[in-house]
Protein backbone atom coordinates (compact mmCIF):
# COMPACT_ATOMS: atom_id res chain seq x y z
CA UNK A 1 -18.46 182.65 -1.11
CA UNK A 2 -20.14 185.54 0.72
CA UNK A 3 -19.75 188.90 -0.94
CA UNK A 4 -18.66 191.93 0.92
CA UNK A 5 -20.89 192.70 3.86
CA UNK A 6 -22.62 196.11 3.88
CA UNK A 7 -21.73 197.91 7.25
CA UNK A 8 -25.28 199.16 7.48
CA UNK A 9 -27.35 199.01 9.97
CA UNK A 10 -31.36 198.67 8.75
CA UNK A 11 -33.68 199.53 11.48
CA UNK A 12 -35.35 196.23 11.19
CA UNK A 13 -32.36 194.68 11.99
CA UNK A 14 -31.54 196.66 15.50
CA UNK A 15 -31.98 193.48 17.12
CA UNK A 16 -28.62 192.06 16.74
CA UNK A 17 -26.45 194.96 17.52
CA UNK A 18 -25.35 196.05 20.87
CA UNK A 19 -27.32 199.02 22.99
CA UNK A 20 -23.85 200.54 23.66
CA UNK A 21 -23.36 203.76 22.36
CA UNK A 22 -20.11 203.95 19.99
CA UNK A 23 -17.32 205.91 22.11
CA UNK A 24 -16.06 208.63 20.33
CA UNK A 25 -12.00 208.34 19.25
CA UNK A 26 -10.26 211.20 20.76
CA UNK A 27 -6.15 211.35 20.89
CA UNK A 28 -5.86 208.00 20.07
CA UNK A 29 -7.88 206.42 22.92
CA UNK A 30 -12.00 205.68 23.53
CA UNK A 31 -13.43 208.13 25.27
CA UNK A 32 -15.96 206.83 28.35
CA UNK A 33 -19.44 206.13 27.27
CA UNK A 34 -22.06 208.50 28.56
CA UNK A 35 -25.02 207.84 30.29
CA UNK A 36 -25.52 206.49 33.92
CA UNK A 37 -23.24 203.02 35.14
CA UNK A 38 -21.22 203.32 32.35
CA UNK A 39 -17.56 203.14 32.64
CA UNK A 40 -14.03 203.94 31.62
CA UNK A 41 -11.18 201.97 30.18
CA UNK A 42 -8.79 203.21 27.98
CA UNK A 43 -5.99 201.30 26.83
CA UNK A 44 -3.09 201.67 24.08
CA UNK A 45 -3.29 199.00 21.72
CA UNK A 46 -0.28 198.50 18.59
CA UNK A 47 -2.77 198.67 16.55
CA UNK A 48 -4.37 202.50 16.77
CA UNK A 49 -4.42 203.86 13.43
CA UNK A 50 -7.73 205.82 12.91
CA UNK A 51 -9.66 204.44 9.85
CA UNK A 52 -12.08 206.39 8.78
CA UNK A 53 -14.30 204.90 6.68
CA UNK A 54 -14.26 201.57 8.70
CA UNK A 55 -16.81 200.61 11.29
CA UNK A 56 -13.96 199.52 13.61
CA UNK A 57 -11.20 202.27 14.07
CA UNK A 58 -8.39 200.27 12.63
CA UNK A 59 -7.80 198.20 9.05
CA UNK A 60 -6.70 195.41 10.75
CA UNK A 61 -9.69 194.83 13.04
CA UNK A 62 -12.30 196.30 10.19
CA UNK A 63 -11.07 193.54 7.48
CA UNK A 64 -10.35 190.74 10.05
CA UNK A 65 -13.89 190.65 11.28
CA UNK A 66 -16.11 190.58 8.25
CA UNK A 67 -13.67 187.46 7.56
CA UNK A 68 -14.05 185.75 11.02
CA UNK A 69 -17.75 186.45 10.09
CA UNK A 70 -17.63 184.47 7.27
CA UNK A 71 -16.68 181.73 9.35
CA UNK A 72 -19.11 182.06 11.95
CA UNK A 73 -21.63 182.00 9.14
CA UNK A 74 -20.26 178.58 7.79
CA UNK A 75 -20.58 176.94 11.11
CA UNK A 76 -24.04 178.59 11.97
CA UNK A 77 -24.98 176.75 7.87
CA UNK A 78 -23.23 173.52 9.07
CA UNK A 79 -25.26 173.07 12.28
CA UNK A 80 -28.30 173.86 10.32
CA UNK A 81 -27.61 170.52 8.26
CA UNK A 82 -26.94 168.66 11.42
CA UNK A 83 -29.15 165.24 11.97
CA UNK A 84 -28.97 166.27 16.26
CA UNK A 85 -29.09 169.19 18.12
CA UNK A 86 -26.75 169.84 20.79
CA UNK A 87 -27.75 173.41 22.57
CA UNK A 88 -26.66 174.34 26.06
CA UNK A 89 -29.03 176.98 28.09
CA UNK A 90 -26.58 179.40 28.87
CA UNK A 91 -26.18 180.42 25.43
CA UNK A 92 -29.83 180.07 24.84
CA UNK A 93 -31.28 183.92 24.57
CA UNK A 94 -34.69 182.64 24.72
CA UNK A 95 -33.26 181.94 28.46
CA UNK A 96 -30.52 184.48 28.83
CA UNK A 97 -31.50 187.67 26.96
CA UNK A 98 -28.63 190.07 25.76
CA UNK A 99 -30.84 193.04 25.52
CA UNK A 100 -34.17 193.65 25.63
CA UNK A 101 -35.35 192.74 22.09
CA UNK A 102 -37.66 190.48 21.19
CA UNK A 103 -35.01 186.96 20.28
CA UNK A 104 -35.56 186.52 16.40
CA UNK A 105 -36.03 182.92 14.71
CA UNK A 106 -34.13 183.87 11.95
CA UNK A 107 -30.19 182.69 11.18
CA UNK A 108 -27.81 185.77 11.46
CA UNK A 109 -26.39 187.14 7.40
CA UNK A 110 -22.60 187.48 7.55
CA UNK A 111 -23.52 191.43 7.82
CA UNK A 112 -25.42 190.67 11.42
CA UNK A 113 -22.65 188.53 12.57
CA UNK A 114 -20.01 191.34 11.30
CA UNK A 115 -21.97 194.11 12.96
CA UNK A 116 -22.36 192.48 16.40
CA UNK A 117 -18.79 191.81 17.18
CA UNK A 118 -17.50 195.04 15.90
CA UNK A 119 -19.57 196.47 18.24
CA UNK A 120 -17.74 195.25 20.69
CA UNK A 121 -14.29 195.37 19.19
CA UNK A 122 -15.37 199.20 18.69
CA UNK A 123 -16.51 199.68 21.90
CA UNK A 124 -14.11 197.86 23.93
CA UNK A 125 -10.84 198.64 21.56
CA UNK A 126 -10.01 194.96 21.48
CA UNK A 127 -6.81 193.63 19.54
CA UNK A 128 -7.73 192.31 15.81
CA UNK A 129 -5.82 189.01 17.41
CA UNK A 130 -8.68 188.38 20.03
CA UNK A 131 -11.17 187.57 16.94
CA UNK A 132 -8.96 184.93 15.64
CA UNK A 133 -8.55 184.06 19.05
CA UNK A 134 -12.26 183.56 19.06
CA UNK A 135 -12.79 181.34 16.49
CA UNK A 136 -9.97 178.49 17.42
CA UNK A 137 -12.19 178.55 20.96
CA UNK A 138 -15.66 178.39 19.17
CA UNK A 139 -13.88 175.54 16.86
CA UNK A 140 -12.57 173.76 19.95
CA UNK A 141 -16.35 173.69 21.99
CA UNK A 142 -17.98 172.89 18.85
CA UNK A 143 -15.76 169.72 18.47
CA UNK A 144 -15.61 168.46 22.46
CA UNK A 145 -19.07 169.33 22.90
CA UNK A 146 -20.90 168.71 19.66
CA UNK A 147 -22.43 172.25 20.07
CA UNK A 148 -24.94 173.35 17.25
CA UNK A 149 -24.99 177.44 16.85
CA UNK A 150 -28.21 178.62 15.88
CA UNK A 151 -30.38 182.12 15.98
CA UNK A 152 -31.27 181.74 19.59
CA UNK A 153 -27.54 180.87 20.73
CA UNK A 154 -24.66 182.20 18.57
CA UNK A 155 -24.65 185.56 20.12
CA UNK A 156 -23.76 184.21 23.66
CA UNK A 157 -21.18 181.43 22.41
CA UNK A 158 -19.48 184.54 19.92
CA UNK A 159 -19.51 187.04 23.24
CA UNK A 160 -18.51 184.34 25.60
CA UNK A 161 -15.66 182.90 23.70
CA UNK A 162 -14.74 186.72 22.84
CA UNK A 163 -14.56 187.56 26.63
CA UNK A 164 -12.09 184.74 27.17
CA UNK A 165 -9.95 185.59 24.33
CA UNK A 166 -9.63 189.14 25.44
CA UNK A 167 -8.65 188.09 28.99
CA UNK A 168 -6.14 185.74 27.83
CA UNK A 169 -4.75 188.49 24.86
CA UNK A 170 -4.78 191.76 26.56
CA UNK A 171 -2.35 193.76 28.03
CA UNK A 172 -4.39 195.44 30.47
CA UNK A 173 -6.83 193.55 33.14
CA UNK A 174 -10.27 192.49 31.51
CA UNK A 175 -12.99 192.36 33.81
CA UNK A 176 -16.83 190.96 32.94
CA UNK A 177 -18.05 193.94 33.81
CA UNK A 178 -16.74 195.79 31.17
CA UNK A 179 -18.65 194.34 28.43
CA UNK A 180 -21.75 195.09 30.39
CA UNK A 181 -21.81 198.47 29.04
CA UNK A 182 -22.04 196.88 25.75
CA UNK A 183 -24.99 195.15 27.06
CA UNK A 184 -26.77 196.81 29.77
CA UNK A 185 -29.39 193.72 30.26
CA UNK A 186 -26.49 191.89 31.04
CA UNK A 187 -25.14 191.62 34.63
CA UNK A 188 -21.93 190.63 35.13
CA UNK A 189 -22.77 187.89 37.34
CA UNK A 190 -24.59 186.40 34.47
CA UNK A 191 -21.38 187.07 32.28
CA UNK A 192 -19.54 185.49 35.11
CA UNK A 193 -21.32 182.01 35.12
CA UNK A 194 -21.30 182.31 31.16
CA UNK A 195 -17.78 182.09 31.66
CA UNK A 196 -17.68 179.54 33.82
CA UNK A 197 -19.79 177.30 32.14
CA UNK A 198 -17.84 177.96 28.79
CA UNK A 199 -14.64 176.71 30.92
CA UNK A 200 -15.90 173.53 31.85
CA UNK A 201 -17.32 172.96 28.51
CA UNK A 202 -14.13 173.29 26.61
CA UNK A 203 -12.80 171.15 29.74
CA UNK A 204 -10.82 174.32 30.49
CA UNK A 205 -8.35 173.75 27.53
CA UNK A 206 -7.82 177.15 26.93
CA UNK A 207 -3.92 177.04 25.89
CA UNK A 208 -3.23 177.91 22.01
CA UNK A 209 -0.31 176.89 20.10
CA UNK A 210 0.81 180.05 17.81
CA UNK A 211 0.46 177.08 14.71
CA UNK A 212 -3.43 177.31 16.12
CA UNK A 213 -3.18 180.43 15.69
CA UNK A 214 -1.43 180.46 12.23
CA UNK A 215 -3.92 178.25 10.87
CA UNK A 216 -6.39 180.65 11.65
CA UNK A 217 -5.09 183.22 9.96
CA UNK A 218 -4.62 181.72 6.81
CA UNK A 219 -7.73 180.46 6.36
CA UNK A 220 -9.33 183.89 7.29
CA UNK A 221 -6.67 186.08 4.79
CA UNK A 222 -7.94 183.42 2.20
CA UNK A 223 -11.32 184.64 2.28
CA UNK A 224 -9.95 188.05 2.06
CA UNK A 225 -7.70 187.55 -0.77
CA UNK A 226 -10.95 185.49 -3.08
CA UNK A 227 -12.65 188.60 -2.51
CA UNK A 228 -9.76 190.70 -3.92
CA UNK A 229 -9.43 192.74 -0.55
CA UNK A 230 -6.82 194.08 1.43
CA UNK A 231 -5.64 191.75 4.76
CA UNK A 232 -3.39 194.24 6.25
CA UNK A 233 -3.04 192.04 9.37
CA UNK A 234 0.52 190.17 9.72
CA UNK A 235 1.21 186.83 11.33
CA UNK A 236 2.32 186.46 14.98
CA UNK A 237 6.45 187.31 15.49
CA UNK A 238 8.10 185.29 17.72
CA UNK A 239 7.26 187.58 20.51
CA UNK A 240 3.41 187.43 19.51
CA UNK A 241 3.74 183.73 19.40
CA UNK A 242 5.44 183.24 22.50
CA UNK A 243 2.78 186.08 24.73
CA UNK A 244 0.05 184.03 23.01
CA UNK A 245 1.57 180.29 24.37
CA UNK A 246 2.20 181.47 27.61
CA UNK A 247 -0.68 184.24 28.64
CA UNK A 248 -3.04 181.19 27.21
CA UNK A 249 -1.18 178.35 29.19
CA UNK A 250 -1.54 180.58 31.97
CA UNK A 251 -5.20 181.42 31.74
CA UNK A 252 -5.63 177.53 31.63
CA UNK A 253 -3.96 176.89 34.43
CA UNK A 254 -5.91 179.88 36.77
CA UNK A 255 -8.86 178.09 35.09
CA UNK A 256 -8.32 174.58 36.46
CA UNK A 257 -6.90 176.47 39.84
CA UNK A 258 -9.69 178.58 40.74
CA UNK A 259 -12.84 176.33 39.66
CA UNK A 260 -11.82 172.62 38.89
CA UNK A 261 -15.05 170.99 40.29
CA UNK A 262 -16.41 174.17 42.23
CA UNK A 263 -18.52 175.13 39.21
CA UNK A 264 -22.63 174.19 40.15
CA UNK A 265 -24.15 171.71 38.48
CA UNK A 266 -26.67 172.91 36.24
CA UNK A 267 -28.92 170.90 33.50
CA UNK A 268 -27.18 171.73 30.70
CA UNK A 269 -23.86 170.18 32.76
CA UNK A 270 -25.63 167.30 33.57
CA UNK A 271 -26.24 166.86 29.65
CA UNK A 272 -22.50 167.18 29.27
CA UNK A 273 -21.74 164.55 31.30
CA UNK A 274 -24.59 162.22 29.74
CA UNK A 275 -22.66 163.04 25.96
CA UNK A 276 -19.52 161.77 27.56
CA UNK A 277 -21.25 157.98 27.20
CA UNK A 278 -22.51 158.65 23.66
CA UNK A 279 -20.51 161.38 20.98
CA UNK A 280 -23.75 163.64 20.71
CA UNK A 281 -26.88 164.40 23.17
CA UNK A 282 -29.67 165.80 22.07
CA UNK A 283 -31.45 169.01 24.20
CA UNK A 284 -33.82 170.54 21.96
């Protein structure tokens, strides 16, 4: 079992975190980022305590993540035993850079994983629910696709995945261009094809069940409660369960409405539909 992740951030490690600069917490909402394109979009969230001494500004979020990093770390070990290697190039940042960095060779610690998406929870104020959210999608694409995470692609299958969750979760609209302050190499048309192509990979079955989602969070308050740490999040009410059947049934059916075979074809699609004939396909 991983120990507790350190929440800090070693120059030579600059290369997996975010160029966003972290927006200040004033009244109870993010401030907008300055500097030039950036944007604006506060929301409330039920979850707005102010923790301090946490990356993320609230407990829930802070503890939630490290443990969803944990996971993320299991299946980024699990594909490194792997006899194939399934890869897509969408999520390839040897392809599709996230910043300008140079892309490293080496597998992500728990600590990178944990400091890259609370970068974006931080920045973006997402709900702690989005990250579990996350996970059952990253699950689902790694089982219908066969899809290997590795250092060149896990950052793009984490944010892509993320971005869906959040639109399906949130209360307010979320729009691809709003992460691109997060990212400034990132355009949102790229962010919009991501998504796209992360649609017809999980063969746009985006609806959760709330006993997905209970699952989930069980297994992630486990690795909380080995480590003899608090897990302050609760389990989805019925009101939590039923937003997260329908908003996700919903976001399926847009999904299927709106692209359905419109998507372009692109190599790694043409790979997919090759794996349909055999479980696995090899692209790298």
């Amino acid at each position: 079992m991983a120990s507790n992740p350190s929440v800090s951030k070693p120059a030579e490690n600059d290369r997996y975190f975010p160029a966003a600069k972290k927006k200040p917490i004033r009244g109870g909402r993010l401030a907008q980022l300055a500097g030039e394109g950036e944007f604006n979009r506060t929301k409330s969230s039920s979850t707005s305590t102010l923790y301090i001494n946490s990356t993320v500004s609230t407990p829930d979020v802070d503890e939630l993540l490290r443990c969803a990093s944990i996971k993320i770390k299991y299946h980024i070990n699990m594909s490194e035993t792997a006899t194939e290697t399934v890869s897509f190039e969408i999520f390839d940042e040897r392809i599709n850079k996230l910043d300008n960095g140079a892309v490293s060779e080496e597998l992500p610690s728990v600590d990178h994983i944990y400091q890259f998406i609370s970068v974006i929870f931080d920045t973006e104020q997402l709900s702690a629910e989005c990250a579990i959210m996350t996970l059952a999608y990253i699950e689902r694409i790694i089982s219908l696709t066969g899809l290997t995470l590795n250092a060149y692609n896990w950052r793009r299958v984490v944010l892509s995945t993320l971005i869906l969750a959040s639109k399906v979760w949130e209360d307010q609209a979320v729009w691809n261009v709003d992460f691109c302050s997060v990212f400034p190499h990132v355009t949102a048309k790229d962010l919009a094809e991501l998504e796209k192509v992360l649609l017809r990979l999980l063969q746009f079955n985006v609806s959760l069940q709330s006993s997905d989602y209970t699952k989930y969070y069980f297994e992630l308050r486990g690795f909380a409660e080995r480590d003899s740490r608090n897990f302050p999040l609760k389990p989805l009410d019925k009101s939590g369960a039923q937003k997260l059947e329908t908003r996700s049934a919903s976001q399926e059916e847009k999904a299927r409405s709106e692209l359905g075979d419109k998507l372009p074809r692109s190599r790694s699609l043409e790979s997919l539909q090759d794996a349909v004939k055999s479980p696995r396909v090899v692209l790298n």
